[in-house]
Protein backbone atom coordinates (compact mmCIF):
# COMPACT_ATOMS: atom_id res chain seq x y z
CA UNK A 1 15.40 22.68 -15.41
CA UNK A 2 13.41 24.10 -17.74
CA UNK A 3 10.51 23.97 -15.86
CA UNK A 4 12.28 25.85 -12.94
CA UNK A 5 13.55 28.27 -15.44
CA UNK A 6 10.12 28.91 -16.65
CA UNK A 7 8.74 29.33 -12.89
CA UNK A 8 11.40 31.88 -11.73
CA UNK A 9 10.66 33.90 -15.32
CA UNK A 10 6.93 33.79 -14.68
CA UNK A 11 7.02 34.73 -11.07
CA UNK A 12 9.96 37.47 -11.69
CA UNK A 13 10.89 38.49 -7.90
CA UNK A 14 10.58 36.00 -4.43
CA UNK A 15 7.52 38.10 -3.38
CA UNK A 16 5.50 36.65 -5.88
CA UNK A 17 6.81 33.58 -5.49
CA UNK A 18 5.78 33.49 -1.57
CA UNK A 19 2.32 32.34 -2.15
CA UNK A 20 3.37 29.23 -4.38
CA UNK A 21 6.19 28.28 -1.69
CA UNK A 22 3.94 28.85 1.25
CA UNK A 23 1.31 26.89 -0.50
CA UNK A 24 3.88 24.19 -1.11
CA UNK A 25 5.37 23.60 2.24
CA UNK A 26 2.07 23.65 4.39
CA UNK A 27 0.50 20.91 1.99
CA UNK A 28 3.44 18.88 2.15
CA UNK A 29 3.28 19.23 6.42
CA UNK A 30 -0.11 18.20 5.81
CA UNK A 31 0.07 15.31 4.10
CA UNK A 32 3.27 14.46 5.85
CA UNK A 33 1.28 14.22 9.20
CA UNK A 34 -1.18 12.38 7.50
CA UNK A 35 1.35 9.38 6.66
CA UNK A 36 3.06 9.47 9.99
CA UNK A 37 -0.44 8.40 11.51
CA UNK A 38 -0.53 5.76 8.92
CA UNK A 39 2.85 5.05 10.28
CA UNK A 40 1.85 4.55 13.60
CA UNK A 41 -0.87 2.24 13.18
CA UNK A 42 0.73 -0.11 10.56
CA UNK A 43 3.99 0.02 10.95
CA UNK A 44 4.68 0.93 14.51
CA UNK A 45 1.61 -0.84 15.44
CA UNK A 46 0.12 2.28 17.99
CA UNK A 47 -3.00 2.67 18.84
CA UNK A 48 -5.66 4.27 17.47
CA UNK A 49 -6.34 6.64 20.76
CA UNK A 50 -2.49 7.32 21.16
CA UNK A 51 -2.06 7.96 17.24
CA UNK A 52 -4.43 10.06 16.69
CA UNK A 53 -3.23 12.18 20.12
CA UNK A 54 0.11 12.66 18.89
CA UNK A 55 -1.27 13.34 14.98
CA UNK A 56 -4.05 16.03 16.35
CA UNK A 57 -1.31 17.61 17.96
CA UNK A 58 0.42 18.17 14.43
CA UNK A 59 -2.45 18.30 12.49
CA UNK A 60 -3.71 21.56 14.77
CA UNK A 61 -0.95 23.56 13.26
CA UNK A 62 -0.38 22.23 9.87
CA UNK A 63 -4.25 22.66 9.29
CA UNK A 64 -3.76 26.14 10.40
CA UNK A 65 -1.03 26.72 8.03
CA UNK A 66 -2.43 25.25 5.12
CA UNK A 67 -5.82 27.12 5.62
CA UNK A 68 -3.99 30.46 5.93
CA UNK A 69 -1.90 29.76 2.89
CA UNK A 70 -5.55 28.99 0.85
CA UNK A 71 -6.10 32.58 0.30
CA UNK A 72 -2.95 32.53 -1.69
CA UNK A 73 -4.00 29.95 -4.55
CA UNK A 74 -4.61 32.88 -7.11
CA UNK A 75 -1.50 34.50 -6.25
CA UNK A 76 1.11 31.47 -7.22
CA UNK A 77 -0.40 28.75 -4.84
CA UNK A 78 -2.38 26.99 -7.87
CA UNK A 79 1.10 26.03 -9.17
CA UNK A 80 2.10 23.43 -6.71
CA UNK A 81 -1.15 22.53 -6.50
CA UNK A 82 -1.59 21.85 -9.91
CA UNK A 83 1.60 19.94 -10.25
CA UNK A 84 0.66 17.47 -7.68
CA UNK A 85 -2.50 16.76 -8.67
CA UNK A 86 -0.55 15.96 -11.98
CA UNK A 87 1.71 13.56 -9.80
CA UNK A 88 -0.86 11.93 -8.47
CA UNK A 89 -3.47 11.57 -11.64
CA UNK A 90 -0.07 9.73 -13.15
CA UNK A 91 0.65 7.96 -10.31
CA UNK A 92 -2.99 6.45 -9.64
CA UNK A 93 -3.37 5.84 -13.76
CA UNK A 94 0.01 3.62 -13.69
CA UNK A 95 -1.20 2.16 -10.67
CA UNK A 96 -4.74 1.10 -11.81
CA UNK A 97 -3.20 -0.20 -15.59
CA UNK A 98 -0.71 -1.97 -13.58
CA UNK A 99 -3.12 -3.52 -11.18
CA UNK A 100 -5.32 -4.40 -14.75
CA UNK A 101 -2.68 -5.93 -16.79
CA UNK A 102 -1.64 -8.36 -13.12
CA UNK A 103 -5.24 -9.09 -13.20
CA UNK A 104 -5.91 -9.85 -16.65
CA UNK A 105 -2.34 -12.53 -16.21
CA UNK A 106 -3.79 -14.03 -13.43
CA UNK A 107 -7.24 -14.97 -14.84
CA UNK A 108 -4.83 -16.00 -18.14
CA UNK A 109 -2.71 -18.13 -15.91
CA UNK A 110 -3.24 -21.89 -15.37
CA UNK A 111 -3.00 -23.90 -12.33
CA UNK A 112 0.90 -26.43 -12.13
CA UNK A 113 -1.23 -29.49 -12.28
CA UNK A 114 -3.54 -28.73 -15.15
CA UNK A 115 -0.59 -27.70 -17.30
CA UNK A 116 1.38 -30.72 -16.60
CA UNK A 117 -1.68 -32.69 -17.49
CA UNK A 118 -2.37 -31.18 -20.29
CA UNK A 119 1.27 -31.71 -21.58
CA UNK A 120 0.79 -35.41 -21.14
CA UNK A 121 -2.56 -35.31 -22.92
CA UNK A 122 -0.77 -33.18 -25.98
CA UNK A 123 2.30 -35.47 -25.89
CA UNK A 124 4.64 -32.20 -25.77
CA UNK A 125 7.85 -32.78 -26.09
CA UNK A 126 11.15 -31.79 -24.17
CA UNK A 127 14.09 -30.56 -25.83
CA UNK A 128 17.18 -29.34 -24.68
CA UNK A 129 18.24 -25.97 -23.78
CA UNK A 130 17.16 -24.20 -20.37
CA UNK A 131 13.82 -21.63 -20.71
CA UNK A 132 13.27 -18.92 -18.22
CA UNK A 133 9.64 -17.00 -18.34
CA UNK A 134 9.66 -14.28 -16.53
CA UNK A 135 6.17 -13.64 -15.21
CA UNK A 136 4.09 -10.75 -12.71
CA UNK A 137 1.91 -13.63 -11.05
CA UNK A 138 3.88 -16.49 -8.89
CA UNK A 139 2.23 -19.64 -7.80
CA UNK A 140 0.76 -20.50 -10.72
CA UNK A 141 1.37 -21.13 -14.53
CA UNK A 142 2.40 -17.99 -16.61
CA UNK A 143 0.33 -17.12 -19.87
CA UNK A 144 3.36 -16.88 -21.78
CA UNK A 145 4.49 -20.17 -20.52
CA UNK A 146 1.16 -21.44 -21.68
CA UNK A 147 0.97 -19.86 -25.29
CA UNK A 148 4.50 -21.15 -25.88
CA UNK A 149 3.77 -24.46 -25.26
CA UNK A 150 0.39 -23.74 -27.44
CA UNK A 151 2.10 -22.75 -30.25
CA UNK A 152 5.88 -24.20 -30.81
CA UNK A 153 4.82 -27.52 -29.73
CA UNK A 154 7.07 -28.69 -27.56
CA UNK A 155 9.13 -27.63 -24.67
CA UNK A 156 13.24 -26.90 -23.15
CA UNK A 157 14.07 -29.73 -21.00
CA UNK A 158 14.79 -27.47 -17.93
CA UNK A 159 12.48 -24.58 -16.87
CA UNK A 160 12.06 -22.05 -14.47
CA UNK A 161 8.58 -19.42 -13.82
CA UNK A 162 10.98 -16.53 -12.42
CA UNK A 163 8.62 -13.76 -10.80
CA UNK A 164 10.52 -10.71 -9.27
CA UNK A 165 8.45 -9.15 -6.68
CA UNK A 166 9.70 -5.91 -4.75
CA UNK A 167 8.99 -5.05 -1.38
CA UNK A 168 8.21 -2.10 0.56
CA UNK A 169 11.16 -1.83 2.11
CA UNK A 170 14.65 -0.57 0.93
CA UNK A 171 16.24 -3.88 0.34
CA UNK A 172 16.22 -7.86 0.96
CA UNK A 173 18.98 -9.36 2.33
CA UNK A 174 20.72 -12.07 0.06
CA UNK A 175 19.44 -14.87 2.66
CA UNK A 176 15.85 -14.25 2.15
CA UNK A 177 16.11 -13.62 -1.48
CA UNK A 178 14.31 -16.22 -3.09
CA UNK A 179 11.39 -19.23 -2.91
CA UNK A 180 12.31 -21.80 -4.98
CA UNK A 181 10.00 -24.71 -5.61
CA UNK A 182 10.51 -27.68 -8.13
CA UNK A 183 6.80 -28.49 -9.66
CA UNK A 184 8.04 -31.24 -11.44
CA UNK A 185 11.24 -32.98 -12.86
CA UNK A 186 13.44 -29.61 -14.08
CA UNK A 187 10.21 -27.53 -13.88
CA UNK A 188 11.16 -25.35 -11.16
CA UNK A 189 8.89 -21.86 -9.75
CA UNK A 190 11.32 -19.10 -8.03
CA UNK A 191 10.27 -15.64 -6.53
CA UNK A 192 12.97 -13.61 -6.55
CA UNK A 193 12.54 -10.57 -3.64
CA UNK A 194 13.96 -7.00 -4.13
CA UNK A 195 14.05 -4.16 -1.97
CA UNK A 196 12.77 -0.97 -3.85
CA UNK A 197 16.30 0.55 -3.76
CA UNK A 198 18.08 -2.58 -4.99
CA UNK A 199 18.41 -2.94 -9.03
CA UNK A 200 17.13 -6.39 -9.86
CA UNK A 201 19.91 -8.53 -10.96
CA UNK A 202 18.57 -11.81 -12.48
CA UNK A 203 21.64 -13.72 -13.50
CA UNK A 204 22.96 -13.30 -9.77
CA UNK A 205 19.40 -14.11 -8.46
CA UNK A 206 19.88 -17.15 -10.40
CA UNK A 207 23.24 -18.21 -10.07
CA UNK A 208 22.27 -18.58 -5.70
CA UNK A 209 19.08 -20.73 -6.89
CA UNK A 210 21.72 -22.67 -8.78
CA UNK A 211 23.98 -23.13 -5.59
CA UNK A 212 20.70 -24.25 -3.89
CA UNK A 213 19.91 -26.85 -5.90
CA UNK A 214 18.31 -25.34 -8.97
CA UNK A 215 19.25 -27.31 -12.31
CA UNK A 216 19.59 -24.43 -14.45
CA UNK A 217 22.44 -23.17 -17.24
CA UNK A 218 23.24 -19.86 -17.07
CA UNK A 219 25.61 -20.19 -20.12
CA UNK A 220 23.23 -21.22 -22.54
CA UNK A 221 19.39 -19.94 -20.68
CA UNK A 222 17.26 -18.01 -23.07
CA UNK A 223 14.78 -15.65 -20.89
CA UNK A 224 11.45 -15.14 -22.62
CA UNK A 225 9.63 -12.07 -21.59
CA UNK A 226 6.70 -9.60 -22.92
CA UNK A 227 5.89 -6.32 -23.89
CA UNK A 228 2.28 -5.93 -23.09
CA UNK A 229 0.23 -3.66 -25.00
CA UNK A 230 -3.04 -2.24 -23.69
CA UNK A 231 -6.85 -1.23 -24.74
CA UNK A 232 -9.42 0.17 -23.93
CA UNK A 233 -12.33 -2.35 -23.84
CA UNK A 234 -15.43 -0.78 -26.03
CA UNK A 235 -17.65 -1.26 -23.21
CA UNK A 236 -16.10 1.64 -20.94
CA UNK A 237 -17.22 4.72 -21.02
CA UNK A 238 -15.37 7.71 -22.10
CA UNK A 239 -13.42 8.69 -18.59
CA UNK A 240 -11.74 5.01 -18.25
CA UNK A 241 -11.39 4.88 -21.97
CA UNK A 242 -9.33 7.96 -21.38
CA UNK A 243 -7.51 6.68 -18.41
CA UNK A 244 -6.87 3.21 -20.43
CA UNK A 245 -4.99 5.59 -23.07
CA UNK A 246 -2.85 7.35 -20.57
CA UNK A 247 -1.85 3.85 -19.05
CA UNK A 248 -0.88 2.84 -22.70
CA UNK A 249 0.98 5.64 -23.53
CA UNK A 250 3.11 5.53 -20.53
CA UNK A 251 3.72 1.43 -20.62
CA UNK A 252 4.85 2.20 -24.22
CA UNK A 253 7.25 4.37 -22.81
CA UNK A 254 8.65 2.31 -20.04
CA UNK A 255 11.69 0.40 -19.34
CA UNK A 256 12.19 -2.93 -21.03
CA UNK A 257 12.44 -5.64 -19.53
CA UNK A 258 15.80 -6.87 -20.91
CA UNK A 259 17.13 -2.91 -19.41
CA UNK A 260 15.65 -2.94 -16.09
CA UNK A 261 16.65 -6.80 -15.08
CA UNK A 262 20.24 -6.88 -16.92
CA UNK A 263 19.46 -9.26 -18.78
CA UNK A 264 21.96 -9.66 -22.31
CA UNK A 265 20.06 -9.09 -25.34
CA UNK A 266 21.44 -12.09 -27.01
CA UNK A 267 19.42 -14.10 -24.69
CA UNK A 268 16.85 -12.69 -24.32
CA UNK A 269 13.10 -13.40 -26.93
CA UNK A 270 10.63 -10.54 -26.29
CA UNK A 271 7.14 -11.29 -27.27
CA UNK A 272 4.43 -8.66 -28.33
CA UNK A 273 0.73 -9.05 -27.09
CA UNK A 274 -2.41 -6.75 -26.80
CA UNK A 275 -5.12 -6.91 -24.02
CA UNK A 276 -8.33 -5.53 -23.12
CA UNK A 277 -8.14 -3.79 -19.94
């Protein structure tokens, strides 16, 4: 609001606000053409000859448009300009840390069999109560998983790796919602699937691995989780140092875990930890 305020003082009548408009609505027929070819070859599955013949025939105009509507940038047309390029130096940041942090779990993860083995070879052992780490890499052993072993020493009698993965489409239906896999007596690995629409509701998620077989207490489950922290590795220059800062700031800022998966407080152990990206 107050940024449209600010806009409509700053521009003062709808003549001046032309150029930024025009500006606005041929790059976003631009780019819109752009992702309908990208449509048509991987989702539609057209060819490349009959993609790009219907694309050209959009691309003809909306390249006219948008050229036309360059002469305009000093007039108003730098503003939606600008703020897109802001939208998408955010977008790619979050997308790079994101991609960092997943990597940096995976190369901390350990392989189902090694971890067992090493439990025998440490004598670990199994209490009662029901553990659920929630973890960004499936198929494997979570660090956190790991470390808690490492350092309490022993481990709940039932456990479950629970990785939520979303999808690219709207939503999952309830029948292909999860893979669950038991590893090992009450060591059990589920992927839970979301649609990026649906809100990730863990406790339900559960309650059908339950029904299918999956050993685990609801009433009494304490979900372990982290909040990562991030830096910037001294060997990077000063651009990805930069972008390693903006990543941190804006994980800092994000959802918890225990907000965006409804998960009850009272159950719920966050653990802090800082990384080197």
């Amino acid at each position: 609001m107050v940024c449209t305020v600010g806009l409509t003082v700053g521009f003062a009548t709808s003549e001046r606000l032309a150029g930024a408009y025009g500006t606005a609505v041929s790059t976003t027929m631009l780019l819109t053409t752009a992702l309908l070819y990208h449509a048509m070859r991987e989702r539609w599955g057209w060819s490349v000859p009959a993609a790009l013949t219907v694309s050209a025939i959009f691309i003809v105009i909306d390249f006219t448009l948008f050229a036309a509507n360059l002469v305009k940038i000093a007039e108003g047309g730098w503003v939606p300009l600008g703020f897109g390029l802001l939208v998408f130096s955010v977008m790619t940041i979050w997308h790079y840390g994101a991609e960092a942090v997943r990597a940096r779990h995976a190369t901390a993860a350990m392989p189902p069999k090694q971890f067992f083995q090493n439990m025998r070879e440490m004598n670990i052992p199994r209490i009662p109560g029901t553990a659920i780490f929630l973890t960004r890499v499936a198929d494997t052993t979570p660090p956190l998983l790991i470390h808690h072993v490492e350092q309490f020493g022993a481990l709940q009698q039932t456990v479950v790796a629970l990785a939520i993965k979303f999808a690219e489409v709207p939503r999952i239906p309830r029948r292909r919602r999860l893979e669950i896999k038991e590893l090992s007596d009450h060591f059990w690995q589920i992927t839970a699937h979301f649609g990026f629409v649906q809100v990730p509701d863990l406790y339900a998620a559960l309650r059908q691995a339950k029904g299918s077989g999956c050993d685990v207490d609801l009433d009494h489950a304490i979900f372990f989780t982290t909040r990562d922290s991030v830096v910037a590795a001294r060997a990077q220059n000063i651009l990805s140092r930069a972008r390693v800062m903006l990543f941190a700031f804006m994980l800092r800022n994000s959802v918890h875990a225990v907000d965006l998966f409804l998960i009850p407080t009272d159950n719920c152990v966050e653990i802090g930890r800082q990384m080197e990206v």
